[in-house]
Each structure stands twice: as C-alpha cells, then as structure tokens.
PDB file of N, CA and C in Angstrom:
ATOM      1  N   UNK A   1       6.158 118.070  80.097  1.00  0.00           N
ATOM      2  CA  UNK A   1       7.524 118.549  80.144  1.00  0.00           C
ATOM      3  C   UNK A   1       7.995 118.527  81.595  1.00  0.00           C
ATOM      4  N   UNK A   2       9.062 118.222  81.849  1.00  0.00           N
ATOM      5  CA  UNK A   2       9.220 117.698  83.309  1.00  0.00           C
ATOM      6  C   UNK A   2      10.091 119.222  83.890  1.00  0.00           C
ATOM      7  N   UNK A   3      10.729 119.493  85.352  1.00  0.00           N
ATOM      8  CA  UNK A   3      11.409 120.194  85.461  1.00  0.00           C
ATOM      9  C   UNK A   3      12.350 120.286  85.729  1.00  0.00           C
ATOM     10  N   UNK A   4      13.362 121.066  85.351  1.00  0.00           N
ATOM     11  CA  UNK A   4      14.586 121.311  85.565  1.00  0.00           C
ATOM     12  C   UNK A   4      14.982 120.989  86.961  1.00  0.00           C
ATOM     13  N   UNK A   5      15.997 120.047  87.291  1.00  0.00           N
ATOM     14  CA  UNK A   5      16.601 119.883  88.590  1.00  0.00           C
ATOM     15  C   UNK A   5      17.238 121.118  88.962  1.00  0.00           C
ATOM     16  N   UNK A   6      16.912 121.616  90.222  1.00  0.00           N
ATOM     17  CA  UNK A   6      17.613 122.549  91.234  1.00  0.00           C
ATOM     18  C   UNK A   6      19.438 122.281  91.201  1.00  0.00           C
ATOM     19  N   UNK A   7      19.680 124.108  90.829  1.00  0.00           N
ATOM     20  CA  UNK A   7      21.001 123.856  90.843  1.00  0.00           C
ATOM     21  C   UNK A   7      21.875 123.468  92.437  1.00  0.00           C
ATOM     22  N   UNK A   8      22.492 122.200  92.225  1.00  0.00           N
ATOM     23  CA  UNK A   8      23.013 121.843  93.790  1.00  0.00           C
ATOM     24  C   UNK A   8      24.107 123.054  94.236  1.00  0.00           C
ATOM     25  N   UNK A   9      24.332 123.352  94.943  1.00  0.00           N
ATOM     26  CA  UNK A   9      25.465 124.849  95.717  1.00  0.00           C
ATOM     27  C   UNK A   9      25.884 124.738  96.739  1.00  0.00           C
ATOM     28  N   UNK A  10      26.823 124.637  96.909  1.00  0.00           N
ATOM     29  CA  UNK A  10      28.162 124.480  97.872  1.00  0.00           C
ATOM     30  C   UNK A  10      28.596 126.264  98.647  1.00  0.00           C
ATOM     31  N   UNK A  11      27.824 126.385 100.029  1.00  0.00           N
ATOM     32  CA  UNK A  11      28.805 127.799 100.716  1.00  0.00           C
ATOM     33  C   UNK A  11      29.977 127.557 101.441  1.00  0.00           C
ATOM     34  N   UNK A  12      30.781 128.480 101.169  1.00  0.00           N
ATOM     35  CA  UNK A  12      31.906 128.644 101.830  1.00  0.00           C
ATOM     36  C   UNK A  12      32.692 130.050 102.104  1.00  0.00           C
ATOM     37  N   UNK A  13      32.022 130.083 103.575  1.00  0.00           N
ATOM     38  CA  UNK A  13      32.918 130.944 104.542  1.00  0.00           C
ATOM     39  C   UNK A  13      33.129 130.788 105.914  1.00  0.00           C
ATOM     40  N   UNK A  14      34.220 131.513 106.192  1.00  0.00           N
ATOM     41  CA  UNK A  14      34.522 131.116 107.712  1.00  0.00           C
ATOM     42  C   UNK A  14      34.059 132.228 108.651  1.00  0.00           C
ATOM     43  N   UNK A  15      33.183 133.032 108.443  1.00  0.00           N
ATOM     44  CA  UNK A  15      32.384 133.888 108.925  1.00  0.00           C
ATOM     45  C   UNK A  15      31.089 132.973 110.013  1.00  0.00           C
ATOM     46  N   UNK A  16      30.958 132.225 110.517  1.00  0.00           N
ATOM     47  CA  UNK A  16      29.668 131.112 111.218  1.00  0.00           C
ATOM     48  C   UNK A  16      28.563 132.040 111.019  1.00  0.00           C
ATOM     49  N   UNK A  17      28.616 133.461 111.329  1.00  0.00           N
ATOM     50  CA  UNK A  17      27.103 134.473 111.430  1.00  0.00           C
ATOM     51  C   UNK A  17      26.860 134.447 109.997  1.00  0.00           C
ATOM     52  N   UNK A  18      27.367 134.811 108.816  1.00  0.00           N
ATOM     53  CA  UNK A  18      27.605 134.904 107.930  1.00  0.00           C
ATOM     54  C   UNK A  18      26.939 133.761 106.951  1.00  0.00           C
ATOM     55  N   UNK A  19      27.709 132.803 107.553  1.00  0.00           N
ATOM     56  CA  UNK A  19      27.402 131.717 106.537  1.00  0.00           C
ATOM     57  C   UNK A  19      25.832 131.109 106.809  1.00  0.00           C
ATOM     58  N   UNK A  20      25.450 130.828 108.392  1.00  0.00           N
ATOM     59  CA  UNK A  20      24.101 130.727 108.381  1.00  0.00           C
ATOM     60  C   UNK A  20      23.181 131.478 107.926  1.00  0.00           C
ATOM     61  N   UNK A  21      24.082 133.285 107.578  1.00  0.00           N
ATOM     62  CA  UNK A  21      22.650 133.904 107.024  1.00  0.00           C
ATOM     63  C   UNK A  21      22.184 133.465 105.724  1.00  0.00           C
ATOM     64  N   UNK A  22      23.415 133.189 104.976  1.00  0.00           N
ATOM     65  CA  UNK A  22      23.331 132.867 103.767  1.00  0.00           C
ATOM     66  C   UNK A  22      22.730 131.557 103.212  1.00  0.00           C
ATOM     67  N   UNK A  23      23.062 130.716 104.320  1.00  0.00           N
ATOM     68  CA  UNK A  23      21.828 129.510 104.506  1.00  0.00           C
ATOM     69  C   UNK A  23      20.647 129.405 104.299  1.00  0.00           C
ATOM     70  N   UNK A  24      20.667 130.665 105.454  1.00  0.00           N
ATOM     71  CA  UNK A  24      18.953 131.239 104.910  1.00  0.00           C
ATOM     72  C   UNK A  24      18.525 131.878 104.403  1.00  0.00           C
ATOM     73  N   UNK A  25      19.049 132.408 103.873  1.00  0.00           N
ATOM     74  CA  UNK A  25      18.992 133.591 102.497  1.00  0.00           C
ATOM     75  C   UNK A  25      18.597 132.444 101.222  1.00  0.00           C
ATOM     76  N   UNK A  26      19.098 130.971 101.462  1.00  0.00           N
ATOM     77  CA  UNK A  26      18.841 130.565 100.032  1.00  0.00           C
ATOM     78  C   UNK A  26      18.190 129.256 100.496  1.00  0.00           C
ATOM     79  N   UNK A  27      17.629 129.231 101.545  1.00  0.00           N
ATOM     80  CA  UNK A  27      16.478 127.604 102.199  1.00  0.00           C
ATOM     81  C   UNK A  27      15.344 128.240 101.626  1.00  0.00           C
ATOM     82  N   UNK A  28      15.179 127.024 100.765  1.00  0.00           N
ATOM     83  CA  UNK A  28      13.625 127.140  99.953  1.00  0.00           C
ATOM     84  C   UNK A  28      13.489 127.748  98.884  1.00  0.00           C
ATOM     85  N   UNK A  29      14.602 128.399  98.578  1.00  0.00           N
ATOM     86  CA  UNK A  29      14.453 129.522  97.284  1.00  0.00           C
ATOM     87  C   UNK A  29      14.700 128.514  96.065  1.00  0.00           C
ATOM     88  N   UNK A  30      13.297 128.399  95.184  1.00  0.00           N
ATOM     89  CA  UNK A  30      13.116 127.586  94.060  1.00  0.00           C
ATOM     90  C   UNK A  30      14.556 127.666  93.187  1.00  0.00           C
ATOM     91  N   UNK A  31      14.722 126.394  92.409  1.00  0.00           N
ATOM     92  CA  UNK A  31      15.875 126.155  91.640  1.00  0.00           C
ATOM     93  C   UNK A  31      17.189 126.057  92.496  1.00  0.00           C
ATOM     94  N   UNK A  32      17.026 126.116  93.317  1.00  0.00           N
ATOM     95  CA  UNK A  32      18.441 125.951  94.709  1.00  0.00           C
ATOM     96  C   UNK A  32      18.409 124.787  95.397  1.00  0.00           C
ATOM     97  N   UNK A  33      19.298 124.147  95.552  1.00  0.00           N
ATOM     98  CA  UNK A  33      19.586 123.142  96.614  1.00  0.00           C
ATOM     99  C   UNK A  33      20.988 123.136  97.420  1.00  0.00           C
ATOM    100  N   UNK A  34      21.017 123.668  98.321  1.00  0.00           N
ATOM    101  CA  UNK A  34      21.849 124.032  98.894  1.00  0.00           C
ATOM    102  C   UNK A  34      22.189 122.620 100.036  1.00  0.00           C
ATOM    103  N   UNK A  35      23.451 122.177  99.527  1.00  0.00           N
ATOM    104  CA  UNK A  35      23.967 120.705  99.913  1.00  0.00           C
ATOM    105  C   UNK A  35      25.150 121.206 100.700  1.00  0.00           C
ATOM    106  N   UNK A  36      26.122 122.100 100.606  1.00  0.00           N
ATOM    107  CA  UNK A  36      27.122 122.216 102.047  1.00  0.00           C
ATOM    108  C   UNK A  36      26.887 123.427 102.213  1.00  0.00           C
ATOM    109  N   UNK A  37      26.839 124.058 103.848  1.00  0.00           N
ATOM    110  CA  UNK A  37      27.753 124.719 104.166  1.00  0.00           C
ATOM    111  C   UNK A  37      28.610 124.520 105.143  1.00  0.00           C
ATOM    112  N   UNK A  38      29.770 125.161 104.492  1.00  0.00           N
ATOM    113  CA  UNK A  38      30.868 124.886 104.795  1.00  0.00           C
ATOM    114  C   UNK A  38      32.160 126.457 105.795  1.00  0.00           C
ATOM    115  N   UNK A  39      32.672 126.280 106.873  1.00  0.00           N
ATOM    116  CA  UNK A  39      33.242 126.988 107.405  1.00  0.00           C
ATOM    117  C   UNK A  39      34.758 127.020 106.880  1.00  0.00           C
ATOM    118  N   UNK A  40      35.360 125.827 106.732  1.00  0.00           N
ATOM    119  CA  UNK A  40      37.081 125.553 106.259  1.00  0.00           C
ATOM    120  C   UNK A  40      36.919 124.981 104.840  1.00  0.00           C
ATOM    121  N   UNK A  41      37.993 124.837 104.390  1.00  0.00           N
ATOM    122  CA  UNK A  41      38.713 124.284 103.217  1.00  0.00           C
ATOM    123  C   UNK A  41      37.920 122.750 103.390  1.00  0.00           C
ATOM    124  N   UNK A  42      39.084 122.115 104.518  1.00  0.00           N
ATOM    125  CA  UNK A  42      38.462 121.021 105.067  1.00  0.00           C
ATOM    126  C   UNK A  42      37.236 120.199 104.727  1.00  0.00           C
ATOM    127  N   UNK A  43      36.222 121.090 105.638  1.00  0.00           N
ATOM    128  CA  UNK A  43      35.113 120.570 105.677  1.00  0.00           C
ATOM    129  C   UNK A  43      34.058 120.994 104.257  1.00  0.00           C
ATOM    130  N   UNK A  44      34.387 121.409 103.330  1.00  0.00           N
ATOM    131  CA  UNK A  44      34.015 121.652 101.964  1.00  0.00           C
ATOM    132  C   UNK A  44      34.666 120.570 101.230  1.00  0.00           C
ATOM    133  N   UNK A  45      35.977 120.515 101.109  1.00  0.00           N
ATOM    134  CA  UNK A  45      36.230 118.872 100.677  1.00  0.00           C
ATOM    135  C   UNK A  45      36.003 117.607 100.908  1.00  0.00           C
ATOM    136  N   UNK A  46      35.539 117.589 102.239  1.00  0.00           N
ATOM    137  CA  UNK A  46      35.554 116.461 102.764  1.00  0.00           C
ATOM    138  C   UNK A  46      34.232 116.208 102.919  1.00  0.00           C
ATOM    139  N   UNK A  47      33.138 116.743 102.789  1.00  0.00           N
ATOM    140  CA  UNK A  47      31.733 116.572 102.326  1.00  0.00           C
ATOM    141  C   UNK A  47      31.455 115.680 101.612  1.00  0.00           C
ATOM    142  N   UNK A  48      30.668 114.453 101.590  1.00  0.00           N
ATOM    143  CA  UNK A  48      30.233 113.582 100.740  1.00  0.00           C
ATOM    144  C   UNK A  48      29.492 114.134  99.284  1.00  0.00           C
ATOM    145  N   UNK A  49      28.765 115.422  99.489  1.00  0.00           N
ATOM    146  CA  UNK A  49      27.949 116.114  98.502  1.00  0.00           C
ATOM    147  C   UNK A  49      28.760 117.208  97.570  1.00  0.00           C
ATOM    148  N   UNK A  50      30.260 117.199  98.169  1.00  0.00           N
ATOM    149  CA  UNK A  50      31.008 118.043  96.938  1.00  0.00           C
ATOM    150  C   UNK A  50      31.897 116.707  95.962  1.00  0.00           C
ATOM    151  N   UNK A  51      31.853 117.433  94.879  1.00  0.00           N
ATOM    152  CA  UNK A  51      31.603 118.651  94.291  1.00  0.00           C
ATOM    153  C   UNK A  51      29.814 119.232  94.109  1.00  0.00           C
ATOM    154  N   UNK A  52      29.696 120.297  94.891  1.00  0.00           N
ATOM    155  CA  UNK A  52      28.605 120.072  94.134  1.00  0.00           C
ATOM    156  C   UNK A  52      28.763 121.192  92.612  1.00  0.00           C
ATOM    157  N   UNK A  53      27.343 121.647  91.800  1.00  0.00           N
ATOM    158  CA  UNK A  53      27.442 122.662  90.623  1.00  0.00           C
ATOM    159  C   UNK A  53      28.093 123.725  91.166  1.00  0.00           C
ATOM    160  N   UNK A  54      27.849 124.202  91.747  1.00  0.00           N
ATOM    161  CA  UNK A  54      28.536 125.888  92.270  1.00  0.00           C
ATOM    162  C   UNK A  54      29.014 125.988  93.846  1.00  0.00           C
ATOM    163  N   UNK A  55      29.895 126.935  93.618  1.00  0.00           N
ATOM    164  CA  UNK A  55      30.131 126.992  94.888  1.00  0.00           C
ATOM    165  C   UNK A  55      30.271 128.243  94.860  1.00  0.00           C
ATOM    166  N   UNK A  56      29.754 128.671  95.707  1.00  0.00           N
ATOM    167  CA  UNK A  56      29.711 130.504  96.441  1.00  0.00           C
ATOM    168  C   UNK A  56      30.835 130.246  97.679  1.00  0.00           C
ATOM    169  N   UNK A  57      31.454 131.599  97.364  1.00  0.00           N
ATOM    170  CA  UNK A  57      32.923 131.606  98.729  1.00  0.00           C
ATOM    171  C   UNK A  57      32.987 132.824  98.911  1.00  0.00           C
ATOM    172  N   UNK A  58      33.138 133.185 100.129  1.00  0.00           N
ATOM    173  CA  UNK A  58      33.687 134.602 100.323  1.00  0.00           C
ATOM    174  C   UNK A  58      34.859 134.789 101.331  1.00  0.00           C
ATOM    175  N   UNK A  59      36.148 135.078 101.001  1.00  0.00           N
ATOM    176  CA  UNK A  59      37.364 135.472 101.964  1.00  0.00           C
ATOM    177  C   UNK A  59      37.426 136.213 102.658  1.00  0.00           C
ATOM    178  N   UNK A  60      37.852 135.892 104.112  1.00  0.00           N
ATOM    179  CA  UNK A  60      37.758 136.509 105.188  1.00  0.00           C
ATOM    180  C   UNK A  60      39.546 137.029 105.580  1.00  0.00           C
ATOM    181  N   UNK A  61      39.405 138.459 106.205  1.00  0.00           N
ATOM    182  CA  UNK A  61      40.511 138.506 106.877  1.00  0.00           C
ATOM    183  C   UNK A  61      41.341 137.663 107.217  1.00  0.00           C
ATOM    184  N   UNK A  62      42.623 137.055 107.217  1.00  0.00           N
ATOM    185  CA  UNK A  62      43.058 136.079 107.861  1.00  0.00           C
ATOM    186  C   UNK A  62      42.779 134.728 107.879  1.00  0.00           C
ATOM    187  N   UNK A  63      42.201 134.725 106.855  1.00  0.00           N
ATOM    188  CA  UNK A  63      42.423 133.260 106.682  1.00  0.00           C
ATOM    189  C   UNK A  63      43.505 132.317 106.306  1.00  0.00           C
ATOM    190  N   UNK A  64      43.854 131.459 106.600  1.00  0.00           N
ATOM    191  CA  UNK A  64      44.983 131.127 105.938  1.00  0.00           C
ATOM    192  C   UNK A  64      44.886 129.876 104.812  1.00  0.00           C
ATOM    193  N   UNK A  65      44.200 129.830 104.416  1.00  0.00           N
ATOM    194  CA  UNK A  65      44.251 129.248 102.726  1.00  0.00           C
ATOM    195  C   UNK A  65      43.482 130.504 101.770  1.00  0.00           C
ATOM    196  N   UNK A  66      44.935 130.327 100.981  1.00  0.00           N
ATOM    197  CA  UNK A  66      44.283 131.507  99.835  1.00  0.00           C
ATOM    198  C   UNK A  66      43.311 131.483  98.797  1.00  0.00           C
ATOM    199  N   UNK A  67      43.026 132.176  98.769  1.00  0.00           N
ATOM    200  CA  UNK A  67      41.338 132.312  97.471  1.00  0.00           C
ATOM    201  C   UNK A  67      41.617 131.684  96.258  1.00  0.00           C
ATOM    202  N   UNK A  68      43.049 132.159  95.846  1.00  0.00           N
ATOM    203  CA  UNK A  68      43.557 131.143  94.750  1.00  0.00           C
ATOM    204  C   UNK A  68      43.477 129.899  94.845  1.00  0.00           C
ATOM    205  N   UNK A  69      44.004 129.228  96.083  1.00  0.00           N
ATOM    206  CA  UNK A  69      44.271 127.784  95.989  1.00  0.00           C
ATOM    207  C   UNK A  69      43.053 127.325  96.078  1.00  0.00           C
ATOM    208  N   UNK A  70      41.542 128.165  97.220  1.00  0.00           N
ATOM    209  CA  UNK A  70      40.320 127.146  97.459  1.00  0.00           C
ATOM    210  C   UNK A  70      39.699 127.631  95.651  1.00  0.00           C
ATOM    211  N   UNK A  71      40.232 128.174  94.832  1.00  0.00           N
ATOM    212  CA  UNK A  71      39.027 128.570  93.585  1.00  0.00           C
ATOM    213  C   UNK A  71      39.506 127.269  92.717  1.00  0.00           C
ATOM    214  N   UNK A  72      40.772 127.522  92.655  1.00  0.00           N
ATOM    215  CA  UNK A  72      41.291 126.153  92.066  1.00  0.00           C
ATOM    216  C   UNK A  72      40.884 124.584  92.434  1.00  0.00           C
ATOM    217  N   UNK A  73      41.427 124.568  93.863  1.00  0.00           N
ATOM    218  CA  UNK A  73      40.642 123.268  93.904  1.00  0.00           C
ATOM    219  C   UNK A  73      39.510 123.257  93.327  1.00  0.00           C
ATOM    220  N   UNK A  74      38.288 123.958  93.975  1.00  0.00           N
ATOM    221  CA  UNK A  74      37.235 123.657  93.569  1.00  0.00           C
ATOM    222  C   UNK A  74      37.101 123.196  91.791  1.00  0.00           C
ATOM    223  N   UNK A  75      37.606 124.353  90.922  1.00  0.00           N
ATOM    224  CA  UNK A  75      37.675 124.341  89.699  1.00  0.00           C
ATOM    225  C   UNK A  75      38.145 122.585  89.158  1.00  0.00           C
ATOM    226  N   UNK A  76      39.064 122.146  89.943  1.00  0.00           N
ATOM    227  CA  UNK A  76      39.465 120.686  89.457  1.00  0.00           C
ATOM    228  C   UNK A  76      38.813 119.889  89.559  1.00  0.00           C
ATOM    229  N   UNK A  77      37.317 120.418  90.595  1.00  0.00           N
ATOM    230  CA  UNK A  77      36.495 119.257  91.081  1.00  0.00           C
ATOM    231  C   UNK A  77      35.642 119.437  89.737  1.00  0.00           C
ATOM    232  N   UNK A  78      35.107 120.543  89.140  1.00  0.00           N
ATOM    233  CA  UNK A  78      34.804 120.815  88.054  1.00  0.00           C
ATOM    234  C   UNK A  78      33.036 121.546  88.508  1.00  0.00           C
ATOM    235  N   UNK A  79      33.253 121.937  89.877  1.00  0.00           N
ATOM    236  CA  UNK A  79      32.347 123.323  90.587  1.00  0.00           C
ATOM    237  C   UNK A  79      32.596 124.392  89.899  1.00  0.00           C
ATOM    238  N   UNK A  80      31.423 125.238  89.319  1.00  0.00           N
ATOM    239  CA  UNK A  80      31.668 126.072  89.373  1.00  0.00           C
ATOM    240  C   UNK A  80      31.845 127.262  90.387  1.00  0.00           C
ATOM    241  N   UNK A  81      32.540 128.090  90.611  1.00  0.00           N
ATOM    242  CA  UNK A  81      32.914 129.286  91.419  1.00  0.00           C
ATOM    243  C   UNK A  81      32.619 130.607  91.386  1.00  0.00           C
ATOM    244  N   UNK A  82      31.878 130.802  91.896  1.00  0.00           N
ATOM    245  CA  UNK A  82      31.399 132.823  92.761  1.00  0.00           C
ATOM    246  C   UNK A  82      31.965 133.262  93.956  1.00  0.00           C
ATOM    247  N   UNK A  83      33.151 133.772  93.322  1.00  0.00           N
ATOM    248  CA  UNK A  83      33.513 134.935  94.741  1.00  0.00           C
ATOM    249  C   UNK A  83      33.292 135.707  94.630  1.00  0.00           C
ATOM    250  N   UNK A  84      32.301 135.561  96.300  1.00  0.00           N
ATOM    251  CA  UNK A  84      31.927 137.650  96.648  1.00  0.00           C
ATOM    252  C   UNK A  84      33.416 138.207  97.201  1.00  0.00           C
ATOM    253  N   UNK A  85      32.891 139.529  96.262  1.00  0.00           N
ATOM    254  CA  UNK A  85      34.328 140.226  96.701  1.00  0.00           C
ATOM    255  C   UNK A  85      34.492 141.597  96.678  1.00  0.00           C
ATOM    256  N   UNK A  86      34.713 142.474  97.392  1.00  0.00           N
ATOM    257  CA  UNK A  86      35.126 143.725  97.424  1.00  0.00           C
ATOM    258  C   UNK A  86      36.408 144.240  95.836  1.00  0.00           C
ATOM    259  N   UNK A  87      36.464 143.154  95.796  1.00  0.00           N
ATOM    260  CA  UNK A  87      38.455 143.425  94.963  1.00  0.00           C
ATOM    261  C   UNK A  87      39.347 143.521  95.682  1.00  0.00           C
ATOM    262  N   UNK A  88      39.568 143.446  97.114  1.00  0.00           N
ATOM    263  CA  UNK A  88      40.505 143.606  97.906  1.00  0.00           C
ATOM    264  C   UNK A  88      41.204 142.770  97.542  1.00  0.00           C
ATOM    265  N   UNK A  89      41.241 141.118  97.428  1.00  0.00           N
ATOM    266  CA  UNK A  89      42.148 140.303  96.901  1.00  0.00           C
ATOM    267  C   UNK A  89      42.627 140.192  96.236  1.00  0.00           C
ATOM    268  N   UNK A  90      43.678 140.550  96.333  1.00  0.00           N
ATOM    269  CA  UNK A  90      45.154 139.999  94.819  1.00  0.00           C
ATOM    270  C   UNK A  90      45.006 138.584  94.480  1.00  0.00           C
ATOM    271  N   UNK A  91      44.464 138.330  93.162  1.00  0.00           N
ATOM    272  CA  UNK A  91      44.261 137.086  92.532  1.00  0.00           C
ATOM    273  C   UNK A  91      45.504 136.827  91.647  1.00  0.00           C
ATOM    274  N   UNK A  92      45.844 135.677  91.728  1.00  0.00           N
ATOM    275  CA  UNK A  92      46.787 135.067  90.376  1.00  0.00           C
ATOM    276  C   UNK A  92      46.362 135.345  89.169  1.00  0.00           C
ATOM    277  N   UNK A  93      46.862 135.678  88.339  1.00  0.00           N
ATOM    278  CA  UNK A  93      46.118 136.124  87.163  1.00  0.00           C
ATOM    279  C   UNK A  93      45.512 134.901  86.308  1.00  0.00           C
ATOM    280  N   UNK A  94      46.035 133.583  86.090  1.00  0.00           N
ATOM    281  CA  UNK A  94      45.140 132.517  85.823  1.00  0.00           C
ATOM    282  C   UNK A  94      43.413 132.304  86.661  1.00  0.00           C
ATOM    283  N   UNK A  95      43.880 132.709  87.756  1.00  0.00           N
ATOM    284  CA  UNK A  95      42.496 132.710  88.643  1.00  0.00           C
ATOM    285  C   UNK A  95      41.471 133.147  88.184  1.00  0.00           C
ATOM    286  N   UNK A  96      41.601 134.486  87.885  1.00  0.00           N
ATOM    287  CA  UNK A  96      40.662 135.221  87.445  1.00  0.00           C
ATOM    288  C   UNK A  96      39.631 134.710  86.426  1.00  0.00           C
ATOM    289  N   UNK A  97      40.142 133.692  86.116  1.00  0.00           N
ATOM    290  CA  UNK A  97      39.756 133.041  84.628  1.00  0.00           C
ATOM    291  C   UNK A  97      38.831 132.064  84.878  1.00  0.00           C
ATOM    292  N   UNK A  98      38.899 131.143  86.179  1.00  0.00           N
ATOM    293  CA  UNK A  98      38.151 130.408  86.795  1.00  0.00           C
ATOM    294  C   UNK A  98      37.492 130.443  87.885  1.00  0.00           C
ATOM    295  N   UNK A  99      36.847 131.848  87.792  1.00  0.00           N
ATOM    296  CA  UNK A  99      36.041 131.993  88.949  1.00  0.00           C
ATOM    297  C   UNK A  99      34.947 133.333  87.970  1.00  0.00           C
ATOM    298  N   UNK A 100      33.917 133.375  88.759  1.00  0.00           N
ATOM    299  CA  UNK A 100      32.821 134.859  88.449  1.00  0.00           C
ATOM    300  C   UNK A 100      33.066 135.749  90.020  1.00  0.00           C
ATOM    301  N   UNK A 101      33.319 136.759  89.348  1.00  0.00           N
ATOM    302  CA  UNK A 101      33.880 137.831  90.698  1.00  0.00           C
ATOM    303  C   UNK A 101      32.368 138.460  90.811  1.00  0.00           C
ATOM    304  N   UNK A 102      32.029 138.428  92.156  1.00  0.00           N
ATOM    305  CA  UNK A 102      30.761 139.412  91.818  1.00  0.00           C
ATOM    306  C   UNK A 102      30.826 140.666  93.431  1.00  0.00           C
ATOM    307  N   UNK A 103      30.331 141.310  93.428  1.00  0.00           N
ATOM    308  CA  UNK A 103      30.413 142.173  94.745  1.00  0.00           C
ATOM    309  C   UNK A 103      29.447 141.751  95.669  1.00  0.00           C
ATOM    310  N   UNK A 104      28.588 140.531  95.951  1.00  0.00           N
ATOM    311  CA  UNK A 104      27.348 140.796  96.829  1.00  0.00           C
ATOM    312  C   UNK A 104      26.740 139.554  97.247  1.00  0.00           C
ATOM    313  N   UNK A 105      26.213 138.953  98.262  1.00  0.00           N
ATOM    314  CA  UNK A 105      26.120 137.714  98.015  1.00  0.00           C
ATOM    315  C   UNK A 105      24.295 138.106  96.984  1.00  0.00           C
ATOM    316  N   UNK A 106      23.784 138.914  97.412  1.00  0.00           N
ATOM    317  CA  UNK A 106      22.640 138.974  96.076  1.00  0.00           C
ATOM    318  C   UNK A 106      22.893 138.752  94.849  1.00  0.00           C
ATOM    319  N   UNK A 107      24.147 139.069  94.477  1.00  0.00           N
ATOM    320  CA  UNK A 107      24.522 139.566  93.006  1.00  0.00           C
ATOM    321  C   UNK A 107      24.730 137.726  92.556  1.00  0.00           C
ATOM    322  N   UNK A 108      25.363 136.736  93.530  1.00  0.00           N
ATOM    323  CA  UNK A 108      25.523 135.455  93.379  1.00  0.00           C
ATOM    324  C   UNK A 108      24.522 134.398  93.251  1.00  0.00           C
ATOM    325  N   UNK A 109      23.484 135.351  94.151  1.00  0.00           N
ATOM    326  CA  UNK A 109      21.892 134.444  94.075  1.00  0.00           C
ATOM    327  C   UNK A 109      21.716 134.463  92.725  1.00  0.00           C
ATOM    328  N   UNK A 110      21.479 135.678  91.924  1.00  0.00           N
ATOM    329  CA  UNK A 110      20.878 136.066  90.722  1.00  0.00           C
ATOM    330  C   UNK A 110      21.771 135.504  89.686  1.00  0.00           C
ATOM    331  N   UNK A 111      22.917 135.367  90.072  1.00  0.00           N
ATOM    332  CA  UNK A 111      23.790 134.483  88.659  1.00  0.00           C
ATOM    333  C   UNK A 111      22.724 132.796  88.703  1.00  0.00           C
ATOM    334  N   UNK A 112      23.046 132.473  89.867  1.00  0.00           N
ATOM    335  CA  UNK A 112      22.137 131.018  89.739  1.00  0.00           C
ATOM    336  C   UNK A 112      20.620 130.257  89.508  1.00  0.00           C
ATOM    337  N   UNK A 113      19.658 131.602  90.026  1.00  0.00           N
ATOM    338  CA  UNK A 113      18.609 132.230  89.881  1.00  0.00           C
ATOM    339  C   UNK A 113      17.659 132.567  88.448  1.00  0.00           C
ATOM    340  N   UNK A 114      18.244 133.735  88.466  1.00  0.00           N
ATOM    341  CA  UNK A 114      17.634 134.010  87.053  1.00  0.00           C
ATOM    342  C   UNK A 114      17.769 133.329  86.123  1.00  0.00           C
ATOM    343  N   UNK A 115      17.143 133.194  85.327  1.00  0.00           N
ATOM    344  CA  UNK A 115      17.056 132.897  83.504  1.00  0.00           C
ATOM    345  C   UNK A 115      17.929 133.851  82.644  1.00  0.00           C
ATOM    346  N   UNK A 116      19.295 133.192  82.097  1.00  0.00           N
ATOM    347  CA  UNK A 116      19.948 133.643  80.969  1.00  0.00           C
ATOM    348  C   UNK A 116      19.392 134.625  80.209  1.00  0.00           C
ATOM    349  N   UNK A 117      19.339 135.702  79.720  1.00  0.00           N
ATOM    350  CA  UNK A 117      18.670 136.429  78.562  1.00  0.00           C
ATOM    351  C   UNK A 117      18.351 135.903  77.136  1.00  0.00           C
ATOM    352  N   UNK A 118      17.779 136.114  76.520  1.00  0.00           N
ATOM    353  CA  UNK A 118      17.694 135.292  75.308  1.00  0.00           C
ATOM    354  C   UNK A 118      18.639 136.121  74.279  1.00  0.00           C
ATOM    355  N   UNK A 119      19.583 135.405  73.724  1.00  0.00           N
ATOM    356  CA  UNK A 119      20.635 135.538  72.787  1.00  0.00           C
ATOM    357  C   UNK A 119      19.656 136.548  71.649  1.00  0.00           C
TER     358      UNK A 119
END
C-alpha cells in the first residue's frame, strides 16, 4: 500500500518574524510540504508552486489588501483557505463560506495534520 502524498501549503503573512516561525513550525512535520512562503499578495500569486492545497493566512494591521479579496482569490485558484484569526475582521458574508476560521496557527496545523474522525 503506498503513501499518501504530503499535503502541499501555501503561508501567507506579512509579519517576516512571524512567517519564518511558522516555516519552522511546519519544516519536516510529516504529511506537510510546505511550497510558499509568502509575505504579499504578490509574491503568493506569483509563485510558480501556487496554487498550492491549502493556504494558511493571517491579517495583519494595515495591510492593504483585504482578507476578503486574498481568501477569494485564493478560493478561485481552488486552494483551500485557513485564516488565523482573532475575529477582529469584518468578513463579507459570502467569505465566510470559503474559508475555515480558526484562532491559532496550532489549531491550522491540526486541521491539515490529523486524521478526520471516523464517521
């Protein structure tokens, strides 16, 4: 029985301390392949390796592209989407629909991580 390919994952924040921790928070961690990280909009699109399966994002103060527009794009690429999030952000209410809100970047490992429960 052969094994399951590592889910590919796309980070994105404009945090630089931040995003390298999270780099390393998930280098080497079985079932992960972590193919961008990414600081801008930009440089997440413009990556040869997106779309990849998921993409983890977290919004920063002041940024100026909104959470709506980067969840969407992504969503058209047909990535799935985890924003860590406090709830501070006012989402479009379609949004909500195409993304997993979670509070933590742990809480995002373990969506991709763990094994589904058995039905």
């Amino acid at each position: 029985m052969s094994k399951a390919a590592p889910t590919t994952v796309g980070l994105f924040d404009a945090d630089p301390g931040e995003l390298a921790r999270k780099q390393l928070e998930l280098a080497g961690r079985p079932g992960v392949d972590v193919r961008i990280a990414a600081g801008t909009l930009g440089q997440l699109l413009t990556d040869p390796e997106f779309p990849t399966e998921v993409v983890i994002m977290e919004q920063r103060p002041g940024e100026r592209v909104s959470i709506d527009y980067k969840i969407r794009v992504c969503r058209l690429a047909d990535a799935r989407v985890i924003v860590v999030s406090n709830g501070r952000e006012a989402l479009a209410r379609d949004v909500g629909l195409l993304m997993t809100p979670v509070n933590s970047f742990t809480e995002a490992i373990a969506l991709i991580t763990d094994p589904p429960a058995p039905a």
